[in-house]
PDB file of N, CA and C in Angstrom:
ATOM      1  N   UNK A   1       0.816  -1.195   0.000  1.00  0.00           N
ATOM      2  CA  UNK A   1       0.000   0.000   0.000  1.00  0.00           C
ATOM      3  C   UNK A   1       0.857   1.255   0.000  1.00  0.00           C
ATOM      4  N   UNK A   2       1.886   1.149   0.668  1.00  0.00           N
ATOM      5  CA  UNK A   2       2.901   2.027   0.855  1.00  0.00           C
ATOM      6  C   UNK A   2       3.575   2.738  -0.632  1.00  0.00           C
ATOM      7  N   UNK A   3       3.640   1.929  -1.643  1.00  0.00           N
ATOM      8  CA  UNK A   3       3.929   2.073  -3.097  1.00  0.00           C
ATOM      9  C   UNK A   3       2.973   2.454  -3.770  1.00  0.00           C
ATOM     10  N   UNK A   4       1.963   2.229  -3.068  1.00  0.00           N
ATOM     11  CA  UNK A   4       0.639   3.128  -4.017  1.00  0.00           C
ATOM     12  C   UNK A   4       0.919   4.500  -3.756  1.00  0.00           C
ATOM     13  N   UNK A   5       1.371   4.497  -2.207  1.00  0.00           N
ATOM     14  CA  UNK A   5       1.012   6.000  -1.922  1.00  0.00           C
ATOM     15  C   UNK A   5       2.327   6.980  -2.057  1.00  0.00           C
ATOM     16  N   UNK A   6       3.234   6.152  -2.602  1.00  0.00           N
ATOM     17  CA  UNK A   6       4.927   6.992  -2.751  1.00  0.00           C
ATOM     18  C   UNK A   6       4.594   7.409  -4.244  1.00  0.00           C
ATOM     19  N   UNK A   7       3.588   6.582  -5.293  1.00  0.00           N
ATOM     20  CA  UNK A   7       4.148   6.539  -6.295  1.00  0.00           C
ATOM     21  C   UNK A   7       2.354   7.705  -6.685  1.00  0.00           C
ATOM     22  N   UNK A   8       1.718   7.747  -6.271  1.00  0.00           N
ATOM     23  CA  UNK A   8       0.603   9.007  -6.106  1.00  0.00           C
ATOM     24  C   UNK A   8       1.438  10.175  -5.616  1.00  0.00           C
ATOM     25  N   UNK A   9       2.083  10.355  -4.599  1.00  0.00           N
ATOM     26  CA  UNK A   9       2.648  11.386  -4.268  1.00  0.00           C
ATOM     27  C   UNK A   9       3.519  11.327  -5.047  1.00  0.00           C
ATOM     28  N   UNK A  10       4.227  10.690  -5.888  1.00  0.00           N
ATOM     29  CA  UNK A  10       5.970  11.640  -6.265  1.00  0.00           C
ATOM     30  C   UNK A  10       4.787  12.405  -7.675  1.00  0.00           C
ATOM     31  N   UNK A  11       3.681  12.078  -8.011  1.00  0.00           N
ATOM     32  CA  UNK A  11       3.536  12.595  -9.441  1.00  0.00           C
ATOM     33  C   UNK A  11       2.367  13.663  -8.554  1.00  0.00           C
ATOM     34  N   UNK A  12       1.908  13.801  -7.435  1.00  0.00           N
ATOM     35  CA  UNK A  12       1.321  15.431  -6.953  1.00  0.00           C
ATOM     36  C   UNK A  12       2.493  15.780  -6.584  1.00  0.00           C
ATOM     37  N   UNK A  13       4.062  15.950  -6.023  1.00  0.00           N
ATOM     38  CA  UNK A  13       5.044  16.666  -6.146  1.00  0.00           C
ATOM     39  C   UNK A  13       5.090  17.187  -7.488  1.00  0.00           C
ATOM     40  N   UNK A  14       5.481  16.313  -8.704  1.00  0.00           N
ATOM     41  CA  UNK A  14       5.550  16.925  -9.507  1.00  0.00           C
ATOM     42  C   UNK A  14       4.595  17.884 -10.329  1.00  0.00           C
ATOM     43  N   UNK A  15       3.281  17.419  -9.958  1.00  0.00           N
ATOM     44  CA  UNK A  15       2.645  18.619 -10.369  1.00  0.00           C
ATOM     45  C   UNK A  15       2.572  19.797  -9.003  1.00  0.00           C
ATOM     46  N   UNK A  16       3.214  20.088  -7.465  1.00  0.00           N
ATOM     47  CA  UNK A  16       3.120  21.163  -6.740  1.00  0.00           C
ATOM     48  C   UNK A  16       4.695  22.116  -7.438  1.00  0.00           C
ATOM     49  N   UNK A  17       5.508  20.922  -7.912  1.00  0.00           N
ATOM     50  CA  UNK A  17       6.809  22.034  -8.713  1.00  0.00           C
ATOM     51  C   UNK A  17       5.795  22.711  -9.888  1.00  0.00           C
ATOM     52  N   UNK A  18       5.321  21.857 -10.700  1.00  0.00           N
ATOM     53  CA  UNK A  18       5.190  22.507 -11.545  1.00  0.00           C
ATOM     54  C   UNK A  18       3.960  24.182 -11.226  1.00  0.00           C
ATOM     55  N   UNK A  19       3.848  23.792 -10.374  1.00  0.00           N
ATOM     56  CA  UNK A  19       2.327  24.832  -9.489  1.00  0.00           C
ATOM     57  C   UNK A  19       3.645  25.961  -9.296  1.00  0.00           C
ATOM     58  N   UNK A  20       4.320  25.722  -8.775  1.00  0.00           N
ATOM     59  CA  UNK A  20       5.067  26.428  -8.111  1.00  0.00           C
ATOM     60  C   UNK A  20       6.093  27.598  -9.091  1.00  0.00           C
ATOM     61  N   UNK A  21       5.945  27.319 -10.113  1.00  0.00           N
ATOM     62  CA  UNK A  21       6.196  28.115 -10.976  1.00  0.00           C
ATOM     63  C   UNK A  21       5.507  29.236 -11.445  1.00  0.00           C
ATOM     64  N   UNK A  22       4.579  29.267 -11.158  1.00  0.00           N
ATOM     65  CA  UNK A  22       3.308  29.763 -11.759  1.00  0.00           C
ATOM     66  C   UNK A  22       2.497  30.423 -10.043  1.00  0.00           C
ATOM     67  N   UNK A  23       3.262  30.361  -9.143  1.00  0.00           N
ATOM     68  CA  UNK A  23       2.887  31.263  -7.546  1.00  0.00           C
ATOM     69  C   UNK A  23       3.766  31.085  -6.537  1.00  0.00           C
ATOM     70  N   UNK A  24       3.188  31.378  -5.560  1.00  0.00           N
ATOM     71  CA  UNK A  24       4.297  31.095  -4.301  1.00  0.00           C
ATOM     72  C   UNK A  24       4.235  30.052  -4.279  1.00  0.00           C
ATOM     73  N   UNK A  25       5.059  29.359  -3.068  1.00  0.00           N
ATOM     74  CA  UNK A  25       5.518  28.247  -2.410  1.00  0.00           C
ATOM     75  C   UNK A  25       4.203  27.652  -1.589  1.00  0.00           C
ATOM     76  N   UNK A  26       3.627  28.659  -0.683  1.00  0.00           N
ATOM     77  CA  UNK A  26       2.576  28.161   0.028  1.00  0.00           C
ATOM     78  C   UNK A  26       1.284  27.805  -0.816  1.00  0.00           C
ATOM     79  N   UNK A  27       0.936  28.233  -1.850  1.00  0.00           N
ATOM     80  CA  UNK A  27       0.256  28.469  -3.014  1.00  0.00           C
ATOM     81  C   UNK A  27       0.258  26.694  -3.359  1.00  0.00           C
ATOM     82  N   UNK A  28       1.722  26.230  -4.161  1.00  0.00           N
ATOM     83  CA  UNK A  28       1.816  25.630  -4.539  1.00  0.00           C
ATOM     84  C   UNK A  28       2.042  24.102  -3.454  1.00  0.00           C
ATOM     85  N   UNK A  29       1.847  24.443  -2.448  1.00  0.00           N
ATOM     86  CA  UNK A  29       1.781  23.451  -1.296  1.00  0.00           C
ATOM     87  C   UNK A  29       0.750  23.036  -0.621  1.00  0.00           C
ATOM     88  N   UNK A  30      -0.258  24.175  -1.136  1.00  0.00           N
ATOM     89  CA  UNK A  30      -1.959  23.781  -0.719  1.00  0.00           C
ATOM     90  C   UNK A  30      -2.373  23.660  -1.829  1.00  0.00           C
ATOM     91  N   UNK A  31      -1.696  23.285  -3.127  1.00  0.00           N
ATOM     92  CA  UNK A  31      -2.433  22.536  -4.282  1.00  0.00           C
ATOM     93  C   UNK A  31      -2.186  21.157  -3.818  1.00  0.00           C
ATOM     94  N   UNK A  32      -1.133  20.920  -3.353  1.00  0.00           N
ATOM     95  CA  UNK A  32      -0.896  19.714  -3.413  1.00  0.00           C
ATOM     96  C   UNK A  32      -0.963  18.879  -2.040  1.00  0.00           C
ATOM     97  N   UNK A  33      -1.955  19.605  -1.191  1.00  0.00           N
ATOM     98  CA  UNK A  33      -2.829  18.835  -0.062  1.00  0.00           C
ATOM     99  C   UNK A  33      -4.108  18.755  -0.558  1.00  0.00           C
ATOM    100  N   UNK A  34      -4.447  19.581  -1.646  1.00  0.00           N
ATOM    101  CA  UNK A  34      -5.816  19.668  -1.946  1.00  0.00           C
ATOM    102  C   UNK A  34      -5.989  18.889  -3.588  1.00  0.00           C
ATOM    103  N   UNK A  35      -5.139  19.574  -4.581  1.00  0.00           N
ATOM    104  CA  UNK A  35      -5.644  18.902  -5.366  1.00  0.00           C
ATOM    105  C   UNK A  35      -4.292  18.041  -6.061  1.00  0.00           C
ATOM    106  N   UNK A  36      -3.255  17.878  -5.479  1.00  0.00           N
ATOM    107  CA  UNK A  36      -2.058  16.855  -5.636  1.00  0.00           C
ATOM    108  C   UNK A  36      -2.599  15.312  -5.161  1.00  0.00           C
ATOM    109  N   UNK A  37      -3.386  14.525  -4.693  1.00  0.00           N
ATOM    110  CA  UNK A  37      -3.773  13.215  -4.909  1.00  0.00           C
ATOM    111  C   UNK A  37      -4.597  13.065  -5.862  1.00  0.00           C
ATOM    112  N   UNK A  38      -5.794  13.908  -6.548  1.00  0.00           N
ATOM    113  CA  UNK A  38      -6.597  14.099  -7.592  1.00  0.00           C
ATOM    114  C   UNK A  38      -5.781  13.506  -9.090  1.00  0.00           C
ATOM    115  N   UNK A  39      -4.941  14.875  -8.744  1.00  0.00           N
ATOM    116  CA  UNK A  39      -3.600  14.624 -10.219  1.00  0.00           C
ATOM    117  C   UNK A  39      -2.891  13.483 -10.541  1.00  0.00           C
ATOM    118  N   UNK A  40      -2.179  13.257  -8.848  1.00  0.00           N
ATOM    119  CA  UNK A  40      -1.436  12.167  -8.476  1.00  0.00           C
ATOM    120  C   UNK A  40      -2.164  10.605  -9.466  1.00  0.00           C
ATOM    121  N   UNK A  41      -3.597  10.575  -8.806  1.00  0.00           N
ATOM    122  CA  UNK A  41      -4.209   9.554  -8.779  1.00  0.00           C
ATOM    123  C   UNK A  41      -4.646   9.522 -10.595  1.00  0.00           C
ATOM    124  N   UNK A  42      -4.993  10.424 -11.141  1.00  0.00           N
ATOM    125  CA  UNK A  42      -4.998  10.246 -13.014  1.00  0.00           C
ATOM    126  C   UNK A  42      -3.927  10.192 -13.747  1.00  0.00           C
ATOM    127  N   UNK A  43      -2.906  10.330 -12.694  1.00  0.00           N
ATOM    128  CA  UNK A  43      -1.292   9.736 -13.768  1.00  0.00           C
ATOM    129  C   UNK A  43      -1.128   8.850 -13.396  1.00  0.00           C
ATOM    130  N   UNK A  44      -1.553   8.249 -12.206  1.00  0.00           N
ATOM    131  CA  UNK A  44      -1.571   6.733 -11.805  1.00  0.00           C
ATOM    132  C   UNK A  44      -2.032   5.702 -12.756  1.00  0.00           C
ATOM    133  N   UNK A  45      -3.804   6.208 -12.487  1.00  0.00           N
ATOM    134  CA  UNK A  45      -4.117   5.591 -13.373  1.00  0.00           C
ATOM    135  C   UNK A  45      -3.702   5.450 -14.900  1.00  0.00           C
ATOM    136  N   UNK A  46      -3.108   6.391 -15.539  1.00  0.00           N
ATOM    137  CA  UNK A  46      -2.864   6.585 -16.614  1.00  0.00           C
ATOM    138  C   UNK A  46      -2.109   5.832 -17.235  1.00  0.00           C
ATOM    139  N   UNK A  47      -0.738   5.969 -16.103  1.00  0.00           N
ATOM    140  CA  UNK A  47       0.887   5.271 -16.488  1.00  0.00           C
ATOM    141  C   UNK A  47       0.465   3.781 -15.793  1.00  0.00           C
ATOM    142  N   UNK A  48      -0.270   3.508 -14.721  1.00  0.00           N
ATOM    143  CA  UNK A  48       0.371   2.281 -14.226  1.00  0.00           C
ATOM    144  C   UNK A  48      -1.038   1.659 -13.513  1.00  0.00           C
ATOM    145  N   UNK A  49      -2.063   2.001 -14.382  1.00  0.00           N
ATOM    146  CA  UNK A  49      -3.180   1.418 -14.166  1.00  0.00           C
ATOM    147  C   UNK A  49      -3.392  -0.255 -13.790  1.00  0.00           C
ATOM    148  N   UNK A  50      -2.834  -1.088 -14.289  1.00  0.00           N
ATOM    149  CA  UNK A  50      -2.796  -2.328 -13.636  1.00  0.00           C
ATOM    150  C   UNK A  50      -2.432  -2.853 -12.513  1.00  0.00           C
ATOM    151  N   UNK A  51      -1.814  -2.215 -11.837  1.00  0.00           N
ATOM    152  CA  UNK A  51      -1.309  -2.201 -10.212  1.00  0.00           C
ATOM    153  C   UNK A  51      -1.969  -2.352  -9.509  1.00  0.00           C
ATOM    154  N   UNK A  52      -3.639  -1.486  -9.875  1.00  0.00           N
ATOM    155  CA  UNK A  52      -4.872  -1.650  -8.906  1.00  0.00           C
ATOM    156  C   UNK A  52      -5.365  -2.845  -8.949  1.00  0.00           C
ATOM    157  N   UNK A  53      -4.877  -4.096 -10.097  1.00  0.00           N
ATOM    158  CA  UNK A  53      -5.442  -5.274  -9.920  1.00  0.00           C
ATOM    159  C   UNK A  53      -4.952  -5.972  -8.489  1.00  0.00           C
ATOM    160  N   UNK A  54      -3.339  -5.938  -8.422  1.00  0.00           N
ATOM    161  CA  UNK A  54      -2.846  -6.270  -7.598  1.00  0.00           C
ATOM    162  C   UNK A  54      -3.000  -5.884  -5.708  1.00  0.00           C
ATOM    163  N   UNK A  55      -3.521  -4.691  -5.541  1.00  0.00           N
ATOM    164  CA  UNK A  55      -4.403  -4.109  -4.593  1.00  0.00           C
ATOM    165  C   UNK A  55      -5.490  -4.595  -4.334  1.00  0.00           C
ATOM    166  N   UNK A  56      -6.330  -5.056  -5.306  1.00  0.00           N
ATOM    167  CA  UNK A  56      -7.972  -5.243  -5.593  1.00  0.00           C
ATOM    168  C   UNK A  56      -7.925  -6.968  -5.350  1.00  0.00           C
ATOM    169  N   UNK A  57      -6.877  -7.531  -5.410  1.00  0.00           N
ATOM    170  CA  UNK A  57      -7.050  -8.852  -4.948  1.00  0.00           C
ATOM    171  C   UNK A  57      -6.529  -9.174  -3.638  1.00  0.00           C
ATOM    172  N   UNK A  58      -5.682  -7.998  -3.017  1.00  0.00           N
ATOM    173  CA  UNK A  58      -5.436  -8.087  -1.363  1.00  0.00           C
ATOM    174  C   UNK A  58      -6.585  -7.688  -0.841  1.00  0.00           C
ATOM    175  N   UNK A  59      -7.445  -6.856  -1.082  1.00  0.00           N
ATOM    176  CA  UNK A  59      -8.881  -6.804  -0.789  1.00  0.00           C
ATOM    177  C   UNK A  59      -8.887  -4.808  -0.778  1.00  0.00           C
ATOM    178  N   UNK A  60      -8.242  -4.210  -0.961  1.00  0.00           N
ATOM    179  CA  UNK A  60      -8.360  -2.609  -0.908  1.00  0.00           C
ATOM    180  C   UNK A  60      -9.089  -2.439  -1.820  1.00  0.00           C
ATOM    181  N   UNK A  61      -9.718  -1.513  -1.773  1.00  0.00           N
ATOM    182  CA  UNK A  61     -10.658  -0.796  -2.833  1.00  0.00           C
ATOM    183  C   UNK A  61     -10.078   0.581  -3.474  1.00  0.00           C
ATOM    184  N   UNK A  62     -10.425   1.057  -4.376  1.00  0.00           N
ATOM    185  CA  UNK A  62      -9.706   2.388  -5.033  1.00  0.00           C
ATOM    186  C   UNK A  62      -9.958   3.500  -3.796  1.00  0.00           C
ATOM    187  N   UNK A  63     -11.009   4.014  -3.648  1.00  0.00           N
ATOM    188  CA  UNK A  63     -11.494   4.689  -2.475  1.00  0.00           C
ATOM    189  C   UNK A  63     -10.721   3.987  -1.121  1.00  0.00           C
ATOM    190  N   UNK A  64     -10.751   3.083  -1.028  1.00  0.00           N
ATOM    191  CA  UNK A  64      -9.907   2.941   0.585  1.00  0.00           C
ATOM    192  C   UNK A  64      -8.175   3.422   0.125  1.00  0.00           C
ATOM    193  N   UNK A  65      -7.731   3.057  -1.080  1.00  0.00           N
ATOM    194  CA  UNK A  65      -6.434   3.557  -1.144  1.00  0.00           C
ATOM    195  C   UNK A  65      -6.480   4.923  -1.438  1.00  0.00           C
ATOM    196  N   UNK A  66      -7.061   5.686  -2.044  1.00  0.00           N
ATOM    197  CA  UNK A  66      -7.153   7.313  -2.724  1.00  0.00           C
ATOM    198  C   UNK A  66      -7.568   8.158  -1.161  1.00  0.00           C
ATOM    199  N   UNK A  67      -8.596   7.602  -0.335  1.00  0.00           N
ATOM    200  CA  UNK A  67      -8.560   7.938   0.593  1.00  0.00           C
ATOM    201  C   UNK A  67      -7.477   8.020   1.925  1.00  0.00           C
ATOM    202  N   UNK A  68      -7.164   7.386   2.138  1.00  0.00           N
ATOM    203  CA  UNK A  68      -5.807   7.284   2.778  1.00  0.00           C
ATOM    204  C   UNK A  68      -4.597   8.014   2.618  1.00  0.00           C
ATOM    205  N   UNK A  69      -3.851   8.229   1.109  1.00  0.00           N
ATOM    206  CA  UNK A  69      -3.562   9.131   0.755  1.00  0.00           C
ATOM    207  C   UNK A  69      -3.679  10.377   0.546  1.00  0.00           C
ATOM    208  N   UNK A  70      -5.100  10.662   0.403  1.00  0.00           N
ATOM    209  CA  UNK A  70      -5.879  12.051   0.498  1.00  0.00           C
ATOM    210  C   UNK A  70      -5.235  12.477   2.029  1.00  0.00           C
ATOM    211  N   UNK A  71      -5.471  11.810   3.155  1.00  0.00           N
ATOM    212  CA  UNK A  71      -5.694  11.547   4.712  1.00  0.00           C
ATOM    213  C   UNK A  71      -3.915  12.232   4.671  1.00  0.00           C
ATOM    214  N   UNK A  72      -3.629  11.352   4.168  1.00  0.00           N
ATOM    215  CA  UNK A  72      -2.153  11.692   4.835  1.00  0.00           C
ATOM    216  C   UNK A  72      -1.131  12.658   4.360  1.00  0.00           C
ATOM    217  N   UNK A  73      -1.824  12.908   3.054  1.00  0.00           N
ATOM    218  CA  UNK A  73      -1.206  13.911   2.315  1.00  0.00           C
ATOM    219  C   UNK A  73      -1.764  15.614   2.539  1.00  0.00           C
ATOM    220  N   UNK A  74      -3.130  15.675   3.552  1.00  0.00           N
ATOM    221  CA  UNK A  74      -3.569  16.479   4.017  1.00  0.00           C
ATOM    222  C   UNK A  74      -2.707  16.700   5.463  1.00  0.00           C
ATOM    223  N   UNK A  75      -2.380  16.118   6.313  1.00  0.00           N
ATOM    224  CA  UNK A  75      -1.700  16.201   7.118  1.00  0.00           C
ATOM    225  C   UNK A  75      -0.212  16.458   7.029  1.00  0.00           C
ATOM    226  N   UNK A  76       0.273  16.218   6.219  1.00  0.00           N
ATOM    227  CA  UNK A  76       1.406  16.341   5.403  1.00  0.00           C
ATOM    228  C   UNK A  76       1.839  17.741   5.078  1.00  0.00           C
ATOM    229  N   UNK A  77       0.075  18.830   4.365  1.00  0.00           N
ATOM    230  CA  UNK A  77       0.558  19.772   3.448  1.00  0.00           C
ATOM    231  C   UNK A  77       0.310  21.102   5.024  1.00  0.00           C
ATOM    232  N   UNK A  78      -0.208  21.169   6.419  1.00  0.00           N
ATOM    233  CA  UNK A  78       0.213  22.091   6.976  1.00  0.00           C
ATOM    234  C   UNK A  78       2.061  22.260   7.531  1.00  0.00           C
ATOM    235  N   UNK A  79       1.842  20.896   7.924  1.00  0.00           N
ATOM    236  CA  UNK A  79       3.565  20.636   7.842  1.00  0.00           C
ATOM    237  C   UNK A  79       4.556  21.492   7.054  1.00  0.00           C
ATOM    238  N   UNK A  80       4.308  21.212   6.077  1.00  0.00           N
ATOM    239  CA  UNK A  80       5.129  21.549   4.930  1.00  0.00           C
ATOM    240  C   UNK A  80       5.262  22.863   4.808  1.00  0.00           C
ATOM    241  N   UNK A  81       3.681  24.006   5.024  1.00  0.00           N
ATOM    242  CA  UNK A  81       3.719  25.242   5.085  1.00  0.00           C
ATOM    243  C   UNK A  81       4.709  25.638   6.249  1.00  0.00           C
ATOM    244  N   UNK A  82       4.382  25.123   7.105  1.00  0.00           N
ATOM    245  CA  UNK A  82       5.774  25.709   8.574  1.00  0.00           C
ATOM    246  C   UNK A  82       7.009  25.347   8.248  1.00  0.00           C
ATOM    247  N   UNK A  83       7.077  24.146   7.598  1.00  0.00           N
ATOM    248  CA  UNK A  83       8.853  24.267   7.225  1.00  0.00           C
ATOM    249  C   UNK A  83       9.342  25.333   6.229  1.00  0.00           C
ATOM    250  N   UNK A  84       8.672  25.470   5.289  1.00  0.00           N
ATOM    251  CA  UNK A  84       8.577  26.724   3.806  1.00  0.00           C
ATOM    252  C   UNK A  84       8.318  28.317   5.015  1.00  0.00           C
ATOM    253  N   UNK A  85       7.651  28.293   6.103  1.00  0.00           N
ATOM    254  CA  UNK A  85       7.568  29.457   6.404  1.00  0.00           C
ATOM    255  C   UNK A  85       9.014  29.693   7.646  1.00  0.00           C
ATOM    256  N   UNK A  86       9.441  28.520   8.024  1.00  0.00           N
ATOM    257  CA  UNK A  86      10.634  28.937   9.347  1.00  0.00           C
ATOM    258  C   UNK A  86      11.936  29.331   7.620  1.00  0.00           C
ATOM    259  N   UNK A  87      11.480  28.463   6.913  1.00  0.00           N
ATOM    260  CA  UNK A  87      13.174  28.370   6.388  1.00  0.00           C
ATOM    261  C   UNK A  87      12.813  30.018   5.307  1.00  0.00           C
ATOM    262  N   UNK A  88      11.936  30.189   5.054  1.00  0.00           N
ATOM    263  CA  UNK A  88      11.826  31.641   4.495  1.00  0.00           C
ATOM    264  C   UNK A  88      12.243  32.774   5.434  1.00  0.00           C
ATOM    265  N   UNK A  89      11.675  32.384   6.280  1.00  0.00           N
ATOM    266  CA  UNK A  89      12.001  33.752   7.647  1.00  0.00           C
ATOM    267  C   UNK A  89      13.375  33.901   7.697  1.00  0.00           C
ATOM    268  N   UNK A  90      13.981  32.413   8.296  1.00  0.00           N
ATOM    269  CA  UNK A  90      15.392  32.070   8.233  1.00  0.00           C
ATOM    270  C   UNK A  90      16.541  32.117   7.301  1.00  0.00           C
ATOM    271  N   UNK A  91      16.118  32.341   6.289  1.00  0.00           N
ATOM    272  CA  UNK A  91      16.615  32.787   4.512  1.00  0.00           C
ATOM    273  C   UNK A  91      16.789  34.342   4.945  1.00  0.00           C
ATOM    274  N   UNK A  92      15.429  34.920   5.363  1.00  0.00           N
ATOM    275  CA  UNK A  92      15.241  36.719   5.096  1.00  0.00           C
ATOM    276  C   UNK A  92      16.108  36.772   6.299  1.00  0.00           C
ATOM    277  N   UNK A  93      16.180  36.596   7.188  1.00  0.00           N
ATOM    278  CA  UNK A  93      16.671  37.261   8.410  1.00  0.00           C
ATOM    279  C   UNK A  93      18.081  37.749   8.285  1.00  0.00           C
ATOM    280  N   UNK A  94      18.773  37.270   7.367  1.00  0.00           N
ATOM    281  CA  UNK A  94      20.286  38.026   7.406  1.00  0.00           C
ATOM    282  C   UNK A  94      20.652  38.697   6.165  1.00  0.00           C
ATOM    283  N   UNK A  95      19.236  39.389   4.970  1.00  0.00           N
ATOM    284  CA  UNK A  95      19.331  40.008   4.631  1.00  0.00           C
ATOM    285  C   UNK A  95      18.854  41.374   5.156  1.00  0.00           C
ATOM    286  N   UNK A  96      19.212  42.740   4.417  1.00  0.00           N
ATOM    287  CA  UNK A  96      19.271  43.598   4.949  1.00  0.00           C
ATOM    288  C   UNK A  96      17.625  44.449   4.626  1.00  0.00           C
ATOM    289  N   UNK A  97      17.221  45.060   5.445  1.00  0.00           N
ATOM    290  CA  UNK A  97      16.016  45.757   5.591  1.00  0.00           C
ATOM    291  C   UNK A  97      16.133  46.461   4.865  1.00  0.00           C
ATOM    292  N   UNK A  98      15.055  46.902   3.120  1.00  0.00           N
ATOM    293  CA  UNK A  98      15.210  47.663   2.743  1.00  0.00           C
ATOM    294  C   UNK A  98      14.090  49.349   2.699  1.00  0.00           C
ATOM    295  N   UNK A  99      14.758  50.089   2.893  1.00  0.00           N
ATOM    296  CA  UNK A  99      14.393  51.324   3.211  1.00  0.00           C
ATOM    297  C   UNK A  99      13.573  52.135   2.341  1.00  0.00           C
TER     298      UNK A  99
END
């Protein structure tokens, strides 16, 4: 289950970089608590759609796996805002105040 949910998340990373081009950091980090398993989960299906057979005969259902991931990848994306907001602060702080 664990490979379902590394391989859903590395493709909502790649679509929060690609977000992230296109806004801030925090921007692009609450796409991808919100709509990064959505994405995740149609390139899944897309690229490696047969995998769910192998799930579907341990007994998981699409919804028990998409959910779970949703779950944890929501918990995941306030996280992520406090690390993006200490290491921004921590970035600015030893530049100089401009006037």
């Amino acid at each position: 289950m664990w490979k379902l949910y590394r391989d859903i998340t590395g493709y909502a990373l790649l679509f929060t970089l690609v977000t992230l081009f296109f806004g801030s950091g925090i921007i692009s980090i609450i796409f991808f608590g919100i709509l990064g398993t959505p994405v995740g989960y149609f390139a899944f299906n897309y690229f490696q759609k047969e995998e769910f057979y192998g799930y579907y005969n341990l007994g998981y259902t699409k919804f028990h796996l998409l959910s779970k991931t949703w779950f944890v990848n929501l918990i995941l994306s306030p996280i992520l805002v406090l690390v993006f907001l200490l290491l921004s602060n921590l970035l600015a702080f030893g530049t100089p105040a401009s006037n």
